[in-house]
Protein backbone atom coordinates (compact mmCIF):
# COMPACT_ATOMS: atom_id res chain seq x y z
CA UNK A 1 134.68 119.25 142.68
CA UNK A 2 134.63 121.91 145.64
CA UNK A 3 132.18 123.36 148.04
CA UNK A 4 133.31 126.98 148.80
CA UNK A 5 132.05 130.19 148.47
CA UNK A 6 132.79 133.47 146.28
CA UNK A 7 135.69 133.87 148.67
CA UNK A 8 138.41 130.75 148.85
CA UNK A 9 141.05 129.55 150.70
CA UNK A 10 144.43 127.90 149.69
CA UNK A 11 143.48 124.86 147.70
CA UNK A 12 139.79 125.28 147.53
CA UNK A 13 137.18 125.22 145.17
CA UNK A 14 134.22 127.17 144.38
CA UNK A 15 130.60 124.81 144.67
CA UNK A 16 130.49 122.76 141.47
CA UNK A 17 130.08 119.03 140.53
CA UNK A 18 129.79 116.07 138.30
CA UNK A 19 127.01 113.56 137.40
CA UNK A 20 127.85 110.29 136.12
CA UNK A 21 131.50 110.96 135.31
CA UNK A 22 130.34 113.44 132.12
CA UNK A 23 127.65 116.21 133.46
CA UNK A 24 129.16 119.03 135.44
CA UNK A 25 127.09 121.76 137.16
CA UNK A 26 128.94 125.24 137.43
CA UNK A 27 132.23 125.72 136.22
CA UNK A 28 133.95 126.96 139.54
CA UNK A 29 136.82 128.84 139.57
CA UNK A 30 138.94 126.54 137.29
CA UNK A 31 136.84 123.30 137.31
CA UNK A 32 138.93 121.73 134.34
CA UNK A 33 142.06 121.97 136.38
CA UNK A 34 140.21 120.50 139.65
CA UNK A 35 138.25 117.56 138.27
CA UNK A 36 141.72 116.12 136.74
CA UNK A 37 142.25 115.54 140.54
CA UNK A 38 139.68 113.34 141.12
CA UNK A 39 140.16 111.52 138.01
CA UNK A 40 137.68 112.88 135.80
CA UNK A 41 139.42 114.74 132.28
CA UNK A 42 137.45 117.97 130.97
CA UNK A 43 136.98 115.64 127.38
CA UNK A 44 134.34 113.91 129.42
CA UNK A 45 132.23 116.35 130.15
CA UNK A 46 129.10 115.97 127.55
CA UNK A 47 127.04 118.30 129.47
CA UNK A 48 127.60 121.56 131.90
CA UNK A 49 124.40 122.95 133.51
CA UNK A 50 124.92 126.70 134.99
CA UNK A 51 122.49 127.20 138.24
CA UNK A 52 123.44 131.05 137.46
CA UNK A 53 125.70 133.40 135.80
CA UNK A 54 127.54 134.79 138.78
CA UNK A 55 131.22 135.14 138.82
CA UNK A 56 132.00 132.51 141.57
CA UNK A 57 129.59 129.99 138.85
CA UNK A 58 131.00 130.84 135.64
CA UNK A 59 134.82 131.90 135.95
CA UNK A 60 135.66 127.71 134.77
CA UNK A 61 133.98 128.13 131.23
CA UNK A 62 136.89 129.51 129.30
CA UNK A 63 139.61 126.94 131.32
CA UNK A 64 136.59 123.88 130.10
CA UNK A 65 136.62 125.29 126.44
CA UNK A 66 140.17 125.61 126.13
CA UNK A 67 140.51 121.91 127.57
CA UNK A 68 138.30 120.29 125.35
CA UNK A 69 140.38 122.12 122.31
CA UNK A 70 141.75 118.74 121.79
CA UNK A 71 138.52 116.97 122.55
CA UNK A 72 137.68 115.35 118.52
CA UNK A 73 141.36 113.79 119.36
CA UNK A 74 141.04 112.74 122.58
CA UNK A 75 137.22 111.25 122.07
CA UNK A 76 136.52 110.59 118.37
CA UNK A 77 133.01 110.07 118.76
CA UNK A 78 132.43 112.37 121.35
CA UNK A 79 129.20 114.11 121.33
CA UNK A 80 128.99 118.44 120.88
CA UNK A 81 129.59 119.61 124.02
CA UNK A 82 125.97 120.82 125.48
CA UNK A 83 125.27 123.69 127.44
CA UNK A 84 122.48 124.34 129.56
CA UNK A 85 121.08 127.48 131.78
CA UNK A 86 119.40 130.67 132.19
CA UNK A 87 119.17 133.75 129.97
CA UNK A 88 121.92 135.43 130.36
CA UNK A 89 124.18 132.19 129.80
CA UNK A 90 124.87 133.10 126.18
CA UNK A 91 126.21 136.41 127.34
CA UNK A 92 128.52 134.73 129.58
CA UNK A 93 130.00 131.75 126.34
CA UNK A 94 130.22 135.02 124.26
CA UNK A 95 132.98 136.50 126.93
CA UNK A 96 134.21 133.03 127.43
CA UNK A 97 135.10 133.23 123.87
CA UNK A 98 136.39 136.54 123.60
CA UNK A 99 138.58 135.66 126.44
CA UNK A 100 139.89 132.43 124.65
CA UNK A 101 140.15 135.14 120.96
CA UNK A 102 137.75 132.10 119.47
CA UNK A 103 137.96 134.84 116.61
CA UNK A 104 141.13 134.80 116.01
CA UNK A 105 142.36 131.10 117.26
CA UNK A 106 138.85 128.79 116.95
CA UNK A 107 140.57 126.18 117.75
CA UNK A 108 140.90 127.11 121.23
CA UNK A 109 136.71 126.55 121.49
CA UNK A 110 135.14 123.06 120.82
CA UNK A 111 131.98 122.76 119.07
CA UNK A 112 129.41 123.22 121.36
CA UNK A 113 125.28 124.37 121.54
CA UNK A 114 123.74 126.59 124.17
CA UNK A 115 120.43 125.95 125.73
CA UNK A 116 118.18 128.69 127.81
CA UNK A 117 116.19 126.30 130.37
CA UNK A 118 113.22 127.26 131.78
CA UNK A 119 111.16 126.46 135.47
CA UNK A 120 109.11 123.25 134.53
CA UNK A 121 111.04 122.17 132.10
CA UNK A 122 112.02 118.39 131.55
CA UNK A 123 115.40 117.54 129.72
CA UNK A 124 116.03 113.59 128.92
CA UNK A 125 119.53 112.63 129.23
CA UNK A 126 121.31 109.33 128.50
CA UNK A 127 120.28 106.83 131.39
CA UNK A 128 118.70 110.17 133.19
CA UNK A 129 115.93 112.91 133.48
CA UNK A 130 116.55 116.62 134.78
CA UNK A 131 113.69 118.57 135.94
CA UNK A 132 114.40 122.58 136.04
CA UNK A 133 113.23 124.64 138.71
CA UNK A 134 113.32 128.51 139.48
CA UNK A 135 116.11 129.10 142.25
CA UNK A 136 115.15 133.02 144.59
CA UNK A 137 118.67 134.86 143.63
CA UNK A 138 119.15 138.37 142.84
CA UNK A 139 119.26 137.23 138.79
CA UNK A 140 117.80 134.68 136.79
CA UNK A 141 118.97 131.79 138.47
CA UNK A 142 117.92 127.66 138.18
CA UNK A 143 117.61 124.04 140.58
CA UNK A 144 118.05 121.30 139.01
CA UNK A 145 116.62 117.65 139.83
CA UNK A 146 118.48 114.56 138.47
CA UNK A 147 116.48 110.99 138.69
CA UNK A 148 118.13 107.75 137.01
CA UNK A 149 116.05 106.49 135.18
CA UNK A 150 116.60 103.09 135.54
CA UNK A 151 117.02 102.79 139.60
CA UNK A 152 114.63 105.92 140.33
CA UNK A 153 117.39 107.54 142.40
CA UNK A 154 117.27 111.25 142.49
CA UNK A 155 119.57 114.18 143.48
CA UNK A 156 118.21 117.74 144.02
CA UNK A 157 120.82 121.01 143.78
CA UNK A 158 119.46 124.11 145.23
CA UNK A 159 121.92 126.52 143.28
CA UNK A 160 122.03 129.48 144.79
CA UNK A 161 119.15 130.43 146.57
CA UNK A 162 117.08 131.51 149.21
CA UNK A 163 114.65 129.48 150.95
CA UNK A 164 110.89 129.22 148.22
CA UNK A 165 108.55 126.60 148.26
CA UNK A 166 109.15 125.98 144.37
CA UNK A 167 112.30 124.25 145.79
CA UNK A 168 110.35 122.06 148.25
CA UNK A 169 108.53 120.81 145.76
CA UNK A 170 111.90 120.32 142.94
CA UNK A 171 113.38 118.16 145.59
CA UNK A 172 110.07 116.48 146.94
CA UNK A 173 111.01 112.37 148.07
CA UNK A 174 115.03 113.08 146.46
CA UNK A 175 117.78 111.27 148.01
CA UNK A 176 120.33 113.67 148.44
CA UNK A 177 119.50 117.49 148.74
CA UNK A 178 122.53 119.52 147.93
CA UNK A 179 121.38 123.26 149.31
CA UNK A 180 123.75 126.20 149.84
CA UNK A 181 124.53 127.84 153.04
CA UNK A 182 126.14 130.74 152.53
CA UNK A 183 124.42 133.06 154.73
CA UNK A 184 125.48 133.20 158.68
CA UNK A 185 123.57 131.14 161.03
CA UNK A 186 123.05 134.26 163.00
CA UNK A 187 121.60 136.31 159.82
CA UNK A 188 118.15 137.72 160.70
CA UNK A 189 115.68 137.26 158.19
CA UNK A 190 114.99 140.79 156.90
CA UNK A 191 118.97 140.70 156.37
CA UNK A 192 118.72 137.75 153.68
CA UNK A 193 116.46 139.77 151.45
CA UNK A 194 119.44 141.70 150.09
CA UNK A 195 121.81 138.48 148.48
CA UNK A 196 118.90 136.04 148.41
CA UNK A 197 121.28 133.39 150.17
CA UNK A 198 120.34 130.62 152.73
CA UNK A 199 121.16 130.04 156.28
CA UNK A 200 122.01 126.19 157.37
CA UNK A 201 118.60 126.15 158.76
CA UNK A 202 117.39 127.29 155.65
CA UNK A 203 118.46 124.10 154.09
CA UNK A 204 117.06 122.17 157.04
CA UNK A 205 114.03 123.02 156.28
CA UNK A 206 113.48 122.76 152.86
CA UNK A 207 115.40 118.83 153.27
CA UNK A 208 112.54 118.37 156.09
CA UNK A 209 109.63 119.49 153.81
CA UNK A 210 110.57 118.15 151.14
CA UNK A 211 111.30 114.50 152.84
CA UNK A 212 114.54 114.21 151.16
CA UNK A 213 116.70 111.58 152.41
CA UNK A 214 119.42 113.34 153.23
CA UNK A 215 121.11 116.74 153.17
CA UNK A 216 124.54 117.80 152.54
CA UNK A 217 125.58 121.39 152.66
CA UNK A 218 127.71 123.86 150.47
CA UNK A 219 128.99 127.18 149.93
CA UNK A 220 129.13 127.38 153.39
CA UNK A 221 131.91 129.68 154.94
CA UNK A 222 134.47 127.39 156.28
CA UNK A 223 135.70 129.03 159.35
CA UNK A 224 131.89 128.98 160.40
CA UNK A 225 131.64 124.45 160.05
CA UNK A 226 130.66 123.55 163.18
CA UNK A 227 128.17 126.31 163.91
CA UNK A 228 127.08 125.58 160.46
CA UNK A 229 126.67 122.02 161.06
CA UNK A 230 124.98 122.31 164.44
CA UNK A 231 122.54 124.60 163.16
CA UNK A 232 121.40 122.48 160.07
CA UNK A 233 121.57 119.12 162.71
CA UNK A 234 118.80 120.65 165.10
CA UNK A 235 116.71 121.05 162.27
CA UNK A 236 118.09 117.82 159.97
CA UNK A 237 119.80 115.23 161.94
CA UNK A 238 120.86 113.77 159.12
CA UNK A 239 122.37 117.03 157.65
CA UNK A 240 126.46 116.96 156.64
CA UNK A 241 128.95 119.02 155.27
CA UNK A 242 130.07 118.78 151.90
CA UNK A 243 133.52 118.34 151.35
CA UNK A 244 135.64 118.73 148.78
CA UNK A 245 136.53 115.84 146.51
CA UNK A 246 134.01 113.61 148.23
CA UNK A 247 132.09 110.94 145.96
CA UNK A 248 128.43 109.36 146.84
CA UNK A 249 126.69 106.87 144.69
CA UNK A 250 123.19 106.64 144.63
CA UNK A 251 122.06 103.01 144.46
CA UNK A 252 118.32 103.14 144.46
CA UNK A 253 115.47 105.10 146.30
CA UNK A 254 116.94 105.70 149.65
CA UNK A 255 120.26 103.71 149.18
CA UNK A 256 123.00 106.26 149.40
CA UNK A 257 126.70 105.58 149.93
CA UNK A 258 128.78 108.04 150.62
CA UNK A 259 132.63 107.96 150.39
């Protein structure tokens, strides 16, 4: 649904996507209002998984409660709307609600359960399985590993994070890696210690030691693409920028096709 930083442009959209039509990871900005133009309605969504509770991550959740008000009508045998992520996530639905007066007008919140997830653990979807894994941020923050179950193809999110070999090993053999880059390529190491962010070759080499498949890059800044791109390439030829909008389906082990 978009692949931009804290900071945005005309028309962009903060990093968050969707699985399978009715899982979406981060809210964005105003995901609810951005999937509807890529064909996918809020009511869908059975599942949202928050990587962490930063602004940039979290600012959609009210605009996804207040379009699924409507959801029992629109789906009648739509499931509760699940929420997954880190400690602090209930804090963060709490001020959703408060925003949305769920108080006063509870109609303006669907039904819906929150979930704390934890490194190691293993969540079994319909058709798919979801390992959790411990993202390097300044707070509690989460990776996330999605595997069909049926083909064995696999898609690793980094979240926010700097580069930690707990990563590596969430992504180990996936098809598609999709790692931030939000820090400059230029950044000197000591500098990254402060925002806990990674450089493009930061995601180059966690794709190359963890023998993904291949590696496509967000929250990168947008006037920096090409040095961006270049620097990710010369450690990852097959490295790309995300864009947004853009769909892939994920056939089998190593059978990616990207639109």
């Amino acid at each position: 649904m978009g692949v931009s930083g804290a900071s945005l442009g005309s028309g962009e959209e903060t990093a968050c996507y969707v699985v399978n039509g009715n899982i979406l990871i981060d809210t964005g900005w105003n995901a609810a209002v951005s999937m509807q133009s890529h064909d996918v309605a809020p009511t869908d969504i059975d599942h949202v998984f928050i990587t962490h509770c930063h602004q940039d991550h979290t600012l959609g959740l009210p605009g996804l409660f207040f379009a699924n008000r409507n959801r029992a009508q629109a789906r009648p045998n739509a499931p509760v709307l699940q929420l997954y992520g880190t400690r602090d996530l209930p804090a963060i639905r709490d001020a959703a609600c408060a925003m949305l007066q769920a108080e006063r007008d509870p109609q303006c919140v669907p039904e819906h359960e929150v979930h704390r997830v934890y490194p190691g653990d293993l969540l079994e979807l319909p058709e798919l399985k979801v390992d959790v894994g411990r993202a390097f941020h300044p707070l509690d923050a989460r990776c996330y590993r999605f595997t069909d179950t049926a083909t064995g193809g696999s898609i690793a999110f980094s979240g926010d994070s700097a580069y930690h070999e707990g990563l590596v090993s969430l992504a180990k053999g996936c098809d598609v890696l999709i790692h931030e880059a939000a820090a400059s390529p230029e950044s000197e190491v000591g500098g990254l210690q402060r925002y806990l962010h990674s450089r493009p070759q930061d995601a180059a080499r966690v794709a190359n030691e963890a023998g993904t498949i291949s590696l496509a890059l967000v929250h990168y800044q947008q006037s920096a693409r090409p040095e961006v791109l270049r620097r990710a390439k010369e450690g990852y030829p097959n490295a790309r920028l995300a864009e947004k909008g853009q769909r892939l389906q994920i056939l089998g082990p190593g059978q990616v096709v990207w639109q």
